[in-house]
Each structure stands twice: as C-alpha cells, then as structure tokens.
N, C-alpha and C. Protein backbone atom coordinates (compact mmCIF):
# COMPACT_ATOMS: atom_id res chain seq x y z
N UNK A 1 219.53 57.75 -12.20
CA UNK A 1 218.91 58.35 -11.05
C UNK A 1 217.39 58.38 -11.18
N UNK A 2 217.12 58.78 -12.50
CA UNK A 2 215.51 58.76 -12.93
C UNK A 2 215.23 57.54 -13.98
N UNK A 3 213.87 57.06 -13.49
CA UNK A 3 213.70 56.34 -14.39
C UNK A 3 213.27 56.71 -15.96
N UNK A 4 213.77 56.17 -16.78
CA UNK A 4 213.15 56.69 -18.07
C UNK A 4 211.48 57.88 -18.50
N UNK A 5 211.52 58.56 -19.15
CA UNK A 5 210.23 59.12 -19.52
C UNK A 5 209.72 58.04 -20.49
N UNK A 6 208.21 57.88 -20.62
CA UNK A 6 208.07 56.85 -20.98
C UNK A 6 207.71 57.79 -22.67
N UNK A 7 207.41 57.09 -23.52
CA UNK A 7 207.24 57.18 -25.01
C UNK A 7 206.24 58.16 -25.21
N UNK A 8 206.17 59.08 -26.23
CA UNK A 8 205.51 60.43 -25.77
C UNK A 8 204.04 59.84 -26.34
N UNK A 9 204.08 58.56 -27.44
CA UNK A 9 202.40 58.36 -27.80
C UNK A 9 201.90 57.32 -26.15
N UNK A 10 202.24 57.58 -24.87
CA UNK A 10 201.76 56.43 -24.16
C UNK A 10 200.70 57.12 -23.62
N UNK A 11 200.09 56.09 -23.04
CA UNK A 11 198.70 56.52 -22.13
C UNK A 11 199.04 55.18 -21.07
N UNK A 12 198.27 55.80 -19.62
CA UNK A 12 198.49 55.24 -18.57
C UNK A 12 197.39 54.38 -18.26
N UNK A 13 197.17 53.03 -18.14
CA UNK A 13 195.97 52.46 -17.92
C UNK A 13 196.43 51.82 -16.94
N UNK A 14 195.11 51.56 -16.04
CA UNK A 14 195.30 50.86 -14.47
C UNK A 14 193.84 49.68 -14.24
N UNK A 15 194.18 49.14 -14.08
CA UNK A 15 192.91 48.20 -13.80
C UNK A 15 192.43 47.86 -12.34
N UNK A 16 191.15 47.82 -12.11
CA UNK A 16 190.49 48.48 -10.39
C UNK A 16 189.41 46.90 -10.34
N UNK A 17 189.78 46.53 -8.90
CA UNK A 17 189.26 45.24 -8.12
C UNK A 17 189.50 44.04 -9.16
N UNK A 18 190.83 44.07 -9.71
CA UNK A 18 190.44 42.58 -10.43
C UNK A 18 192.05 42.55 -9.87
N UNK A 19 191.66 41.01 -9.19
CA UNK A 19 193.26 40.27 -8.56
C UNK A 19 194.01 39.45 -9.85
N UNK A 20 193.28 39.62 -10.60
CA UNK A 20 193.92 38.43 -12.26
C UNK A 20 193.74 39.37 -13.56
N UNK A 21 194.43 40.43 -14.20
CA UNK A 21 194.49 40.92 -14.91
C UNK A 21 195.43 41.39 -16.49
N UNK A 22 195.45 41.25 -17.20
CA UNK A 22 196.31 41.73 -17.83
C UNK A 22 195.49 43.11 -19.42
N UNK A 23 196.71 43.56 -19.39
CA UNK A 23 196.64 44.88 -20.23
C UNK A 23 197.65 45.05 -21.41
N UNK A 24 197.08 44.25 -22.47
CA UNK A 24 198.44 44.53 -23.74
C UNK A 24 198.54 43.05 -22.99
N UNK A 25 200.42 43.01 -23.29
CA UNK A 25 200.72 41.90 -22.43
C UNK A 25 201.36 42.15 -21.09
N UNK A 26 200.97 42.73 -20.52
CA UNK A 26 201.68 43.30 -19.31
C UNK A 26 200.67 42.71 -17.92
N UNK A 27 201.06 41.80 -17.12
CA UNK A 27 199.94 41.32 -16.04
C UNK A 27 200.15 42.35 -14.66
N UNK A 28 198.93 42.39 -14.49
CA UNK A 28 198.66 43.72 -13.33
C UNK A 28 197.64 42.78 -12.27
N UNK A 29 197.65 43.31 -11.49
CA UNK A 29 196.57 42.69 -10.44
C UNK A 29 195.99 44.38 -9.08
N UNK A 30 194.95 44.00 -9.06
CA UNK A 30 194.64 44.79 -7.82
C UNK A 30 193.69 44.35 -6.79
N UNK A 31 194.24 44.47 -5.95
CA UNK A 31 193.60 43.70 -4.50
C UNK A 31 191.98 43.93 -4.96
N UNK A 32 191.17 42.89 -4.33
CA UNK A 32 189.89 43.44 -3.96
C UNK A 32 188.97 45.17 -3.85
N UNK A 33 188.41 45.68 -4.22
CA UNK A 33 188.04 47.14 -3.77
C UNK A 33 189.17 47.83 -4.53
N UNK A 34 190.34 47.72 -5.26
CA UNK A 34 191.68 48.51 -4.85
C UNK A 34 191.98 48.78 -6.20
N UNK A 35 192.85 49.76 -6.16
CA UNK A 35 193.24 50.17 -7.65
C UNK A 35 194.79 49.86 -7.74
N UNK A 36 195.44 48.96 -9.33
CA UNK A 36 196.61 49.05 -9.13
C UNK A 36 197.38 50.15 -9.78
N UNK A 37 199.15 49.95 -9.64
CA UNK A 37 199.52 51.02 -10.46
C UNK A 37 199.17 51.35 -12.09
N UNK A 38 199.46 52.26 -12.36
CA UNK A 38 199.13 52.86 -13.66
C UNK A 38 200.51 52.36 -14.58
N UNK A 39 200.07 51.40 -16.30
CA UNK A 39 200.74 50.65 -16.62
C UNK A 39 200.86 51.49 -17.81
N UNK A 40 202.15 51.57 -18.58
CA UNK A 40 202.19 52.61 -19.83
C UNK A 40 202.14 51.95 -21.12
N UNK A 41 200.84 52.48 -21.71
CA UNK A 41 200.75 51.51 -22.71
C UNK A 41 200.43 52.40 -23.73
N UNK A 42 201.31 52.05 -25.24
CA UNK A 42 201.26 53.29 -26.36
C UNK A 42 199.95 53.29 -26.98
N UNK A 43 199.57 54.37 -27.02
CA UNK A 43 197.87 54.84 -27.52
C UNK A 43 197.24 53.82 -28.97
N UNK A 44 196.40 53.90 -28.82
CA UNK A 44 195.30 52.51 -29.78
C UNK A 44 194.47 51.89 -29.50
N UNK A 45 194.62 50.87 -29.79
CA UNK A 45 193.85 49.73 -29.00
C UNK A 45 193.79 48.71 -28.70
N UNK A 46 193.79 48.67 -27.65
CA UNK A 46 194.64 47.66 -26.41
C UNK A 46 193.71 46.59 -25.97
N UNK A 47 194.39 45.14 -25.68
CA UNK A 47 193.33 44.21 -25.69
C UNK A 47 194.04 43.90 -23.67
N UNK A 48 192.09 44.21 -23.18
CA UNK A 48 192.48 43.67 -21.69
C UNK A 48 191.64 42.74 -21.52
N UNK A 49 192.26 42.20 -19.98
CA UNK A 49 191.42 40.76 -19.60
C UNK A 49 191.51 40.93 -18.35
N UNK A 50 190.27 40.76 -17.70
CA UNK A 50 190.18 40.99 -16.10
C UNK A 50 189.20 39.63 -15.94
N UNK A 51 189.85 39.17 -15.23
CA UNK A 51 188.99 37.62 -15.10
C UNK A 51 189.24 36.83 -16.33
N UNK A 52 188.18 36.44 -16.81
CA UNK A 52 187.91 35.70 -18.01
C UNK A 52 187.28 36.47 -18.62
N UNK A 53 187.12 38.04 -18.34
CA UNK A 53 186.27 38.73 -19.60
C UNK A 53 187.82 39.62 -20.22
N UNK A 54 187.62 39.65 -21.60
CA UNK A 54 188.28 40.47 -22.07
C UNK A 54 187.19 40.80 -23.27
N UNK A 55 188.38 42.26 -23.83
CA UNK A 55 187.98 43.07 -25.12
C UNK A 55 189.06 43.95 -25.12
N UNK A 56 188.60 44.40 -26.58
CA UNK A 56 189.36 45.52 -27.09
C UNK A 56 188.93 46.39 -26.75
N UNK A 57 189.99 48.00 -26.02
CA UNK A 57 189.32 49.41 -25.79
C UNK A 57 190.48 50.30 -26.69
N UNK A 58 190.26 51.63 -26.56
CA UNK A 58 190.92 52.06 -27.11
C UNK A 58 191.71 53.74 -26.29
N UNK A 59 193.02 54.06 -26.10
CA UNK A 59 193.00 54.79 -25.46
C UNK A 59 194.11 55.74 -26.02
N UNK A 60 194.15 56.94 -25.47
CA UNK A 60 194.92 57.91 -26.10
C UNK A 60 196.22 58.27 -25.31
N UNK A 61 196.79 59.19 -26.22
CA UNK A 61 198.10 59.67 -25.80
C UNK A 61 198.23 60.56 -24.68
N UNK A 62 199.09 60.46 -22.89
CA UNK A 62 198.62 61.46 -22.45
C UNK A 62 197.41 61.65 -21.41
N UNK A 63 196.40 60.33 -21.48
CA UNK A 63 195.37 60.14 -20.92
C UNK A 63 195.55 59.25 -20.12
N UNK A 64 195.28 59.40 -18.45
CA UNK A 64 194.88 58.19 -17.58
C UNK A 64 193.51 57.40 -17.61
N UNK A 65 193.40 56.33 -17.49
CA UNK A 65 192.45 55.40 -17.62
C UNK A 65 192.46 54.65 -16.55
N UNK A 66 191.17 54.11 -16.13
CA UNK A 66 190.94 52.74 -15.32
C UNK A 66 190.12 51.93 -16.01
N UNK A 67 190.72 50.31 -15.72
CA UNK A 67 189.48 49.36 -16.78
C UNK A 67 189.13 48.33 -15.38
N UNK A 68 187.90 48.58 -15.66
CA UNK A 68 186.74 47.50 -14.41
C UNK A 68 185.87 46.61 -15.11
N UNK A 69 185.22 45.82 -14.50
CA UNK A 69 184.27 44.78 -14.85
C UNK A 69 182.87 45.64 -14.57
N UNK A 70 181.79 45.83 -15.18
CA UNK A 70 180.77 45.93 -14.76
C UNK A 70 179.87 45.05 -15.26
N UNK A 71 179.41 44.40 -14.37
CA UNK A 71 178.62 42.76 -14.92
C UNK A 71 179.75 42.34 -15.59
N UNK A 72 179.15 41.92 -16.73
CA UNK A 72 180.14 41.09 -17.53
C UNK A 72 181.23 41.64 -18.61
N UNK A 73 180.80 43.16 -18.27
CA UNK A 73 181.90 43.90 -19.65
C UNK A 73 182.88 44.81 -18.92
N UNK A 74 183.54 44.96 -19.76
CA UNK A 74 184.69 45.70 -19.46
C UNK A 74 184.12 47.03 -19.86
N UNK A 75 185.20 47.82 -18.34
CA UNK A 75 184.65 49.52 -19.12
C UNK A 75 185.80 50.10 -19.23
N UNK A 76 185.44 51.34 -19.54
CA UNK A 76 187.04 51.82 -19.49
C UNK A 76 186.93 53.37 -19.43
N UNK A 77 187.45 53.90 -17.44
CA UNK A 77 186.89 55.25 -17.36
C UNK A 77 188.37 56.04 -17.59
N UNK A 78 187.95 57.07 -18.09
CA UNK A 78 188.86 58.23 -18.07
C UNK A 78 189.32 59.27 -16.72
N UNK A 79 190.38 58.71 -16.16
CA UNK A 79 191.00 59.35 -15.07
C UNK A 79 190.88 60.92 -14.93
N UNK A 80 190.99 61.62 -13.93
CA UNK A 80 190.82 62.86 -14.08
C UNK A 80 192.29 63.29 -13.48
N UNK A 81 193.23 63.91 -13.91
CA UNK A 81 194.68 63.93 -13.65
C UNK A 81 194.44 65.33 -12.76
N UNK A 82 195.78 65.22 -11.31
CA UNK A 82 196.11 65.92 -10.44
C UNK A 82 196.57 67.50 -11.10
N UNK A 83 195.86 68.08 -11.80
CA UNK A 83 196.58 69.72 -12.40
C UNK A 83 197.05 70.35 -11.71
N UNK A 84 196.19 70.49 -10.59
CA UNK A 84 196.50 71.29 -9.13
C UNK A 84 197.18 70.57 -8.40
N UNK A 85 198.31 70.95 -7.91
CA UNK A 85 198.93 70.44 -7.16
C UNK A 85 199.02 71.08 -5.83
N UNK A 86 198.28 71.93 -5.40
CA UNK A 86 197.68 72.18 -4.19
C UNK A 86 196.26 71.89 -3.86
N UNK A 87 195.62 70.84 -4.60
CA UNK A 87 194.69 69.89 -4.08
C UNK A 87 194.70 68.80 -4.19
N UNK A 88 194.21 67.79 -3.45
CA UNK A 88 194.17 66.41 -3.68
C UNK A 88 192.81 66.20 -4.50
N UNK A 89 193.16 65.25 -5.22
CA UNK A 89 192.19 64.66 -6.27
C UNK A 89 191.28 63.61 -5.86
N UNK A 90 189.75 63.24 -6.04
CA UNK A 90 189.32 62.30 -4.82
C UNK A 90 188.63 61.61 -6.42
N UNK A 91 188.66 59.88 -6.88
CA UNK A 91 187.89 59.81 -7.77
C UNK A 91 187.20 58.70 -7.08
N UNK A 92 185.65 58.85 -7.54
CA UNK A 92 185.13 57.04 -6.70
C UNK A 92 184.34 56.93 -8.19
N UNK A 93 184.69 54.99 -8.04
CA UNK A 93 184.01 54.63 -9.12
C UNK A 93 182.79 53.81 -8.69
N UNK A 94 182.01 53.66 -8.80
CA UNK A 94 180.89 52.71 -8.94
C UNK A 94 180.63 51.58 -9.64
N UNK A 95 181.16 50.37 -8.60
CA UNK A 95 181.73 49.27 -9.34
C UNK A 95 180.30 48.32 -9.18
N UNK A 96 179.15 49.01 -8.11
CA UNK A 96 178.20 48.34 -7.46
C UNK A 96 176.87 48.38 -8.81
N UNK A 97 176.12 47.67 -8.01
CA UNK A 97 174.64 48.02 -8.61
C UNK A 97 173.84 49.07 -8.04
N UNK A 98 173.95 49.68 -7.26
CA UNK A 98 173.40 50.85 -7.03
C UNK A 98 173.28 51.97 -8.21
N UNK A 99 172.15 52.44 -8.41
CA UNK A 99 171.53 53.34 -9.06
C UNK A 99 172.55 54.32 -9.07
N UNK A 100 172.48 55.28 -8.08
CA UNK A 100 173.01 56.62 -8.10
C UNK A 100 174.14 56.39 -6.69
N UNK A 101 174.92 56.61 -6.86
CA UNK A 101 175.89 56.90 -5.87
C UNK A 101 176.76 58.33 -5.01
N UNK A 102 176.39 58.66 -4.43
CA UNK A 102 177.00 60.26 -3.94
C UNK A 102 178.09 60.06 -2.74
N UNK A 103 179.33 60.61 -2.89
CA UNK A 103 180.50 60.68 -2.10
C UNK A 103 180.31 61.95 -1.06
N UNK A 104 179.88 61.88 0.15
CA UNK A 104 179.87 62.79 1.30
C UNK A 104 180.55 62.60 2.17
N UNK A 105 180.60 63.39 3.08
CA UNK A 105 181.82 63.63 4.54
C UNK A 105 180.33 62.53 5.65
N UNK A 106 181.09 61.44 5.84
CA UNK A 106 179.82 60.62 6.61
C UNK A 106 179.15 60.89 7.17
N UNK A 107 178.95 62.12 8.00
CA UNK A 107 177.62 62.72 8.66
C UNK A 107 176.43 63.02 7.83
N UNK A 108 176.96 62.99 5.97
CA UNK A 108 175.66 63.13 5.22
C UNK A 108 175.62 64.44 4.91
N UNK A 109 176.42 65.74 6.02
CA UNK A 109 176.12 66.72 5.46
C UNK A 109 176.89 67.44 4.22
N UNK A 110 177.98 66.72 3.58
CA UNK A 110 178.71 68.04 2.66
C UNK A 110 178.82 66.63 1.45
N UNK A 111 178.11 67.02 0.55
CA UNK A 111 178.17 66.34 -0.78
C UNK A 111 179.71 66.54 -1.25
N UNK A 112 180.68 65.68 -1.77
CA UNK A 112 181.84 65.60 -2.55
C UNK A 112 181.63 65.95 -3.79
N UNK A 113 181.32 64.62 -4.73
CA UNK A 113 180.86 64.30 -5.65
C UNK A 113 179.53 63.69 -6.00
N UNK A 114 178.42 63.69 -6.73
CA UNK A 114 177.20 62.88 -6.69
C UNK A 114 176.86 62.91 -7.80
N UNK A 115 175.61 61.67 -7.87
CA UNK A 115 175.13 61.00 -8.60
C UNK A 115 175.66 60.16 -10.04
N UNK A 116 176.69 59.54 -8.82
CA UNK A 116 177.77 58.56 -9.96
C UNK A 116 176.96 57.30 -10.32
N UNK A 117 176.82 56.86 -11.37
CA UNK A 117 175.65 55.96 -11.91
C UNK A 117 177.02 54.40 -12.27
N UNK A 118 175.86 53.48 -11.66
CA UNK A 118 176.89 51.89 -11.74
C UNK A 118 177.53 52.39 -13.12
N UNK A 119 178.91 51.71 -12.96
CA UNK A 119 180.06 51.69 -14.19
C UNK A 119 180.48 53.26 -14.37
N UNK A 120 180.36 53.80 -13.48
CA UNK A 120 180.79 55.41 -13.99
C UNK A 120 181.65 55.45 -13.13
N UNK A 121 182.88 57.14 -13.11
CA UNK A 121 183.58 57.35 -11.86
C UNK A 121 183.02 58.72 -11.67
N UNK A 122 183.16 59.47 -10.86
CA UNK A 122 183.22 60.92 -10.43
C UNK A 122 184.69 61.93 -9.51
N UNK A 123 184.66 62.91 -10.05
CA UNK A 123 186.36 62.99 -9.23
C UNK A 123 185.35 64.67 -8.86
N UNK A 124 186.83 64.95 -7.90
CA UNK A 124 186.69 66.52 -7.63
C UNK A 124 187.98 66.37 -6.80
N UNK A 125 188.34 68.03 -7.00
CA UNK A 125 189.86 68.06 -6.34
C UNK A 125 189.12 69.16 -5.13
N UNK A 126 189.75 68.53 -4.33
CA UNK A 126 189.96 69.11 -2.81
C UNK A 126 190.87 69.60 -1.64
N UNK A 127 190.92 70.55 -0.59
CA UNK A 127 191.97 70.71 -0.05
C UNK A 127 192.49 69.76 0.71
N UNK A 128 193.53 69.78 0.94
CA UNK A 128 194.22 68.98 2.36
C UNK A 128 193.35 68.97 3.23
N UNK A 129 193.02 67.40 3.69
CA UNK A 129 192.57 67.79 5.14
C UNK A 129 192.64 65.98 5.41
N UNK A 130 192.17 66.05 6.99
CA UNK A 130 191.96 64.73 7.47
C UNK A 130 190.34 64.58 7.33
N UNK A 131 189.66 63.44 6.95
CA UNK A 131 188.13 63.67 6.69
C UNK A 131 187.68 62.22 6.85
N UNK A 132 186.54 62.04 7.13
CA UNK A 132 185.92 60.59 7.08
C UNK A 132 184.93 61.12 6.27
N UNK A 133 185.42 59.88 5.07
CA UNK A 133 184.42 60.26 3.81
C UNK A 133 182.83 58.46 3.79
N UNK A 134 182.07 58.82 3.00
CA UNK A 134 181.06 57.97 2.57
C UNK A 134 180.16 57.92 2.00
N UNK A 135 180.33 56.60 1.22
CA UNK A 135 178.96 56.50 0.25
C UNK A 135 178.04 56.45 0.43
N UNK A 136 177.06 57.17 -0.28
CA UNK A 136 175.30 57.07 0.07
C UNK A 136 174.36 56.94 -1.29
N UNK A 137 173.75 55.99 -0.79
CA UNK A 137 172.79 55.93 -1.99
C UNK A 137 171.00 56.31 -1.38
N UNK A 138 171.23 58.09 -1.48
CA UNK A 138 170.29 58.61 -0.71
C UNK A 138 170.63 58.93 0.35
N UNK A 139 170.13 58.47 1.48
CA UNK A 139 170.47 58.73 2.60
C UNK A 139 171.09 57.12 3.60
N UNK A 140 171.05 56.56 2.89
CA UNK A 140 171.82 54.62 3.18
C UNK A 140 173.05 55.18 3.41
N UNK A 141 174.15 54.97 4.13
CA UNK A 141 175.92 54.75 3.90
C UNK A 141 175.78 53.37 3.77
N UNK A 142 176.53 53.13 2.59
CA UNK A 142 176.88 52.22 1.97
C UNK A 142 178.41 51.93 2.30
N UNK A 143 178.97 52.28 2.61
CA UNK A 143 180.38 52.37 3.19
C UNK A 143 181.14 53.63 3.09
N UNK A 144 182.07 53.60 4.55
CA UNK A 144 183.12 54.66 4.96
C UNK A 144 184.29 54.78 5.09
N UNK A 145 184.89 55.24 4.79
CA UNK A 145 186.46 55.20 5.06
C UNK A 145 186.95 56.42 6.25
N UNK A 146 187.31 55.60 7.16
CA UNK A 146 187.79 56.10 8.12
C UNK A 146 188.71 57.22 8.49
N UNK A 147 188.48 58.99 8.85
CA UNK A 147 189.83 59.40 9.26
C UNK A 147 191.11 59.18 8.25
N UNK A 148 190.77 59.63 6.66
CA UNK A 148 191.65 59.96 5.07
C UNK A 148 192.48 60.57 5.84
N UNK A 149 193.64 60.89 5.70
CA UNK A 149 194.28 62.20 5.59
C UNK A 149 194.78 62.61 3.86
N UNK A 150 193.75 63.77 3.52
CA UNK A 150 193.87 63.67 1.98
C UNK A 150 195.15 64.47 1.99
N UNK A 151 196.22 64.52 1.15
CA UNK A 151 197.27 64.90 0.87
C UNK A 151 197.40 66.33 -0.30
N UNK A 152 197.80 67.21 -0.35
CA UNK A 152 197.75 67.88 -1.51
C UNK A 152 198.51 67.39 -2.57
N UNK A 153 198.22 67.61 -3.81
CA UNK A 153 199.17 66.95 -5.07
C UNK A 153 198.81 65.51 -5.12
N UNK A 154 198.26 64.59 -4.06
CA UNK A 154 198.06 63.39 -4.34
C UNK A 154 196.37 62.73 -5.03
N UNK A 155 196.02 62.11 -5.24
CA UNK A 155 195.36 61.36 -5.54
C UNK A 155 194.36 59.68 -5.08
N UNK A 156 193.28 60.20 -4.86
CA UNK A 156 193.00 59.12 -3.96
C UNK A 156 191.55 58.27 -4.91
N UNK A 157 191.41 56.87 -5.12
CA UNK A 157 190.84 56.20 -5.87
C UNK A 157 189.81 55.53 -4.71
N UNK A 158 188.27 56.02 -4.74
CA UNK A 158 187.51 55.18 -3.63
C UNK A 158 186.55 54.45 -4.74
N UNK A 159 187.03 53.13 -4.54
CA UNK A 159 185.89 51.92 -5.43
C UNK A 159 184.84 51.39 -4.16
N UNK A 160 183.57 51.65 -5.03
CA UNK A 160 182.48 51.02 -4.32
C UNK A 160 182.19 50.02 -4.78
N UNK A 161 182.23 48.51 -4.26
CA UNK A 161 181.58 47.29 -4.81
C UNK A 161 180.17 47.17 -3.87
N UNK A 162 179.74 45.53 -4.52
CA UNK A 162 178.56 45.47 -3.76
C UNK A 162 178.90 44.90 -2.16
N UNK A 163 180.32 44.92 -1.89
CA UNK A 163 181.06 44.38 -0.39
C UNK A 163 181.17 45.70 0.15
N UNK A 164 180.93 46.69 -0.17
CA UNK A 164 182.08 47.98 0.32
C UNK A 164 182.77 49.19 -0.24
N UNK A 165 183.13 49.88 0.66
CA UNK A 165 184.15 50.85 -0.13
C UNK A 165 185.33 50.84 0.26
N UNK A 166 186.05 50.76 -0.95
CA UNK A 166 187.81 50.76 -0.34
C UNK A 166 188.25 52.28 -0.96
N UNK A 167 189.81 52.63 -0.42
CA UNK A 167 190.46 53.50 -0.69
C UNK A 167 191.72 53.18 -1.42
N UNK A 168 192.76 53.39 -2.48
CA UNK A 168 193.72 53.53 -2.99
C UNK A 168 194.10 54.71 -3.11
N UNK A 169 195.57 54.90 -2.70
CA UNK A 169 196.04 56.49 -2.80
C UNK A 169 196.72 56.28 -4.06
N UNK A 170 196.14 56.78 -5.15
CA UNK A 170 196.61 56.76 -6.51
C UNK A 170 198.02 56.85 -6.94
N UNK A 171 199.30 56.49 -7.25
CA UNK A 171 200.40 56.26 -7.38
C UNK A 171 200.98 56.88 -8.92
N UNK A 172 201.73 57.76 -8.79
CA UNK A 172 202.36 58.10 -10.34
C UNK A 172 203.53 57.20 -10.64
N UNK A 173 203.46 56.12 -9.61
CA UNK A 173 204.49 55.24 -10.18
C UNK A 173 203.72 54.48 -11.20
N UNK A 174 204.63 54.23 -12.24
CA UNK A 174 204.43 53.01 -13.70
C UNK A 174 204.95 52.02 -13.67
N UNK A 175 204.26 50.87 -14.25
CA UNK A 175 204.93 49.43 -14.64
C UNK A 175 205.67 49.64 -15.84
C-alpha cells in the first residue's frame, strides 16, 4: 500500500534546470527553470553530472539538497524542509547573474525573501494564499509568476535563470 521508507543514512538530492542529469547512478532530468523530484541517495559523497560538468559533493543523512550549475561548477544548496505544516514553504534559487536577488508580491511592495546572491537559494514559510509573486533586482522585475495558489504543508521551488523565473511545486515523492 506504502511505498518503502527509504534507508535511515539517506539524504534527498534533486537537481534544478538541467534536462541531462545524473546523481550517484541514478538519471534525473528537470525541465528548463524547473526542479525535479527528490532522489534518495545514502549520505557521503556522491558524484553528480549536470551537463558535461560533474564533481564530487557531499551530503548528509536526513537533509534535502538541490545541485545546479552556476557557470561552470556545480553547487549544492541545502533545502529548507516543510516543519510547519500549516505553511507553505517558498525557496528561490538564483541560478542568474544578477548580484542580489529579492522575492516580492509583484507590486514591489511586500519583500518575501531578499538579497539572494547568484548560486545561493533563500526560503521562508508562508501562509496559504493565492499571490502573484516576483523577482527584483532592486526595483527591475526580472520575472513573475502569475496568480500561485500557495498551498499549506506544500512546497514551492522558484528558479531564476538569466531567461526567467519558473515555479516547481516541490514533490515529497522519491526516485
């Protein structure tokens, strides 16, 4: 009825905007902008490849992860997990070259999260609501996502490239 619990040394790694990926030996892909599911892989250190760049990272037991390209290296951010389950979790990463990046409600007036620096992520948990969120670098929107309806208990992944911002509603399903 349930699928297995996975191995108690695992950690969850997910890899964000790379359509050609693999993790350990396990191949993952995620659309453009997009984050895929979270893949269970036992804590150490794990050899990934997104494109033609790979390396060794190292990750723990228990811990969510995302691995991205920034320029030419691999990074590898530390997820911020849903505790509250009467808020939704909002993380954006900064996949762009932009300096400083800040997540606001698109009119500019209610800061989310800010001053997420290229290759970093930023999270904050929030209530339910329907919202049109966007990136700003300053006072620029850099891109918006249209009318969210953020969910409580769920999880939502906004990657900024230098094309855009996309949305992924973060998935506790595993490979």
């Amino acid at each position: 009825m349930y699928d297995p619990a996975p191995p108690a040394d695992s950690a969850f790694v997910r890899v964000l905007n790379a359509p050609t990926a693999t993790l350990g030996s396990k191949s993952v892909t995620a659309e453009k902008g997009a984050a895929s599911a979270y893949v269970v892989i036992p804590q150490g250190e794990l050899t990934a490849k997104l494109g033609t760049v790979s390396g060794k990272l190292k990750v723990e037991a228990g811990n969510f992860y995302s691995v991205a390209l920034q320029g030419s290296k691999l990074v590898l951010l530390k997820d911020e997990g849903a505790e509250n389950r009467a808020k939704a979790v909002l993380t954006i990463y900064n996949l762009s070259k932009t300096a400083s990046v800040d997540l606001k409600t698109a009119d500019g007036k209610t800061a989310v999260v800010t001053g997420v620096k290229p290759g970093e992520s930023g999270s904050r948990a929030v209530n339910g609501i329907t919202v049109t969120l966007a990136a700003f670098s300053g006072t620029r929107n850099l891109g918006s996502i249209k009318e969210i309806k953020l969910e409580r208990g769920n999880a939502y992944a906004l990657v900024l490239t230098d094309s855009g911002l996309t949305i992924t509603q973060s998935a506790t399903k595993t490979k």
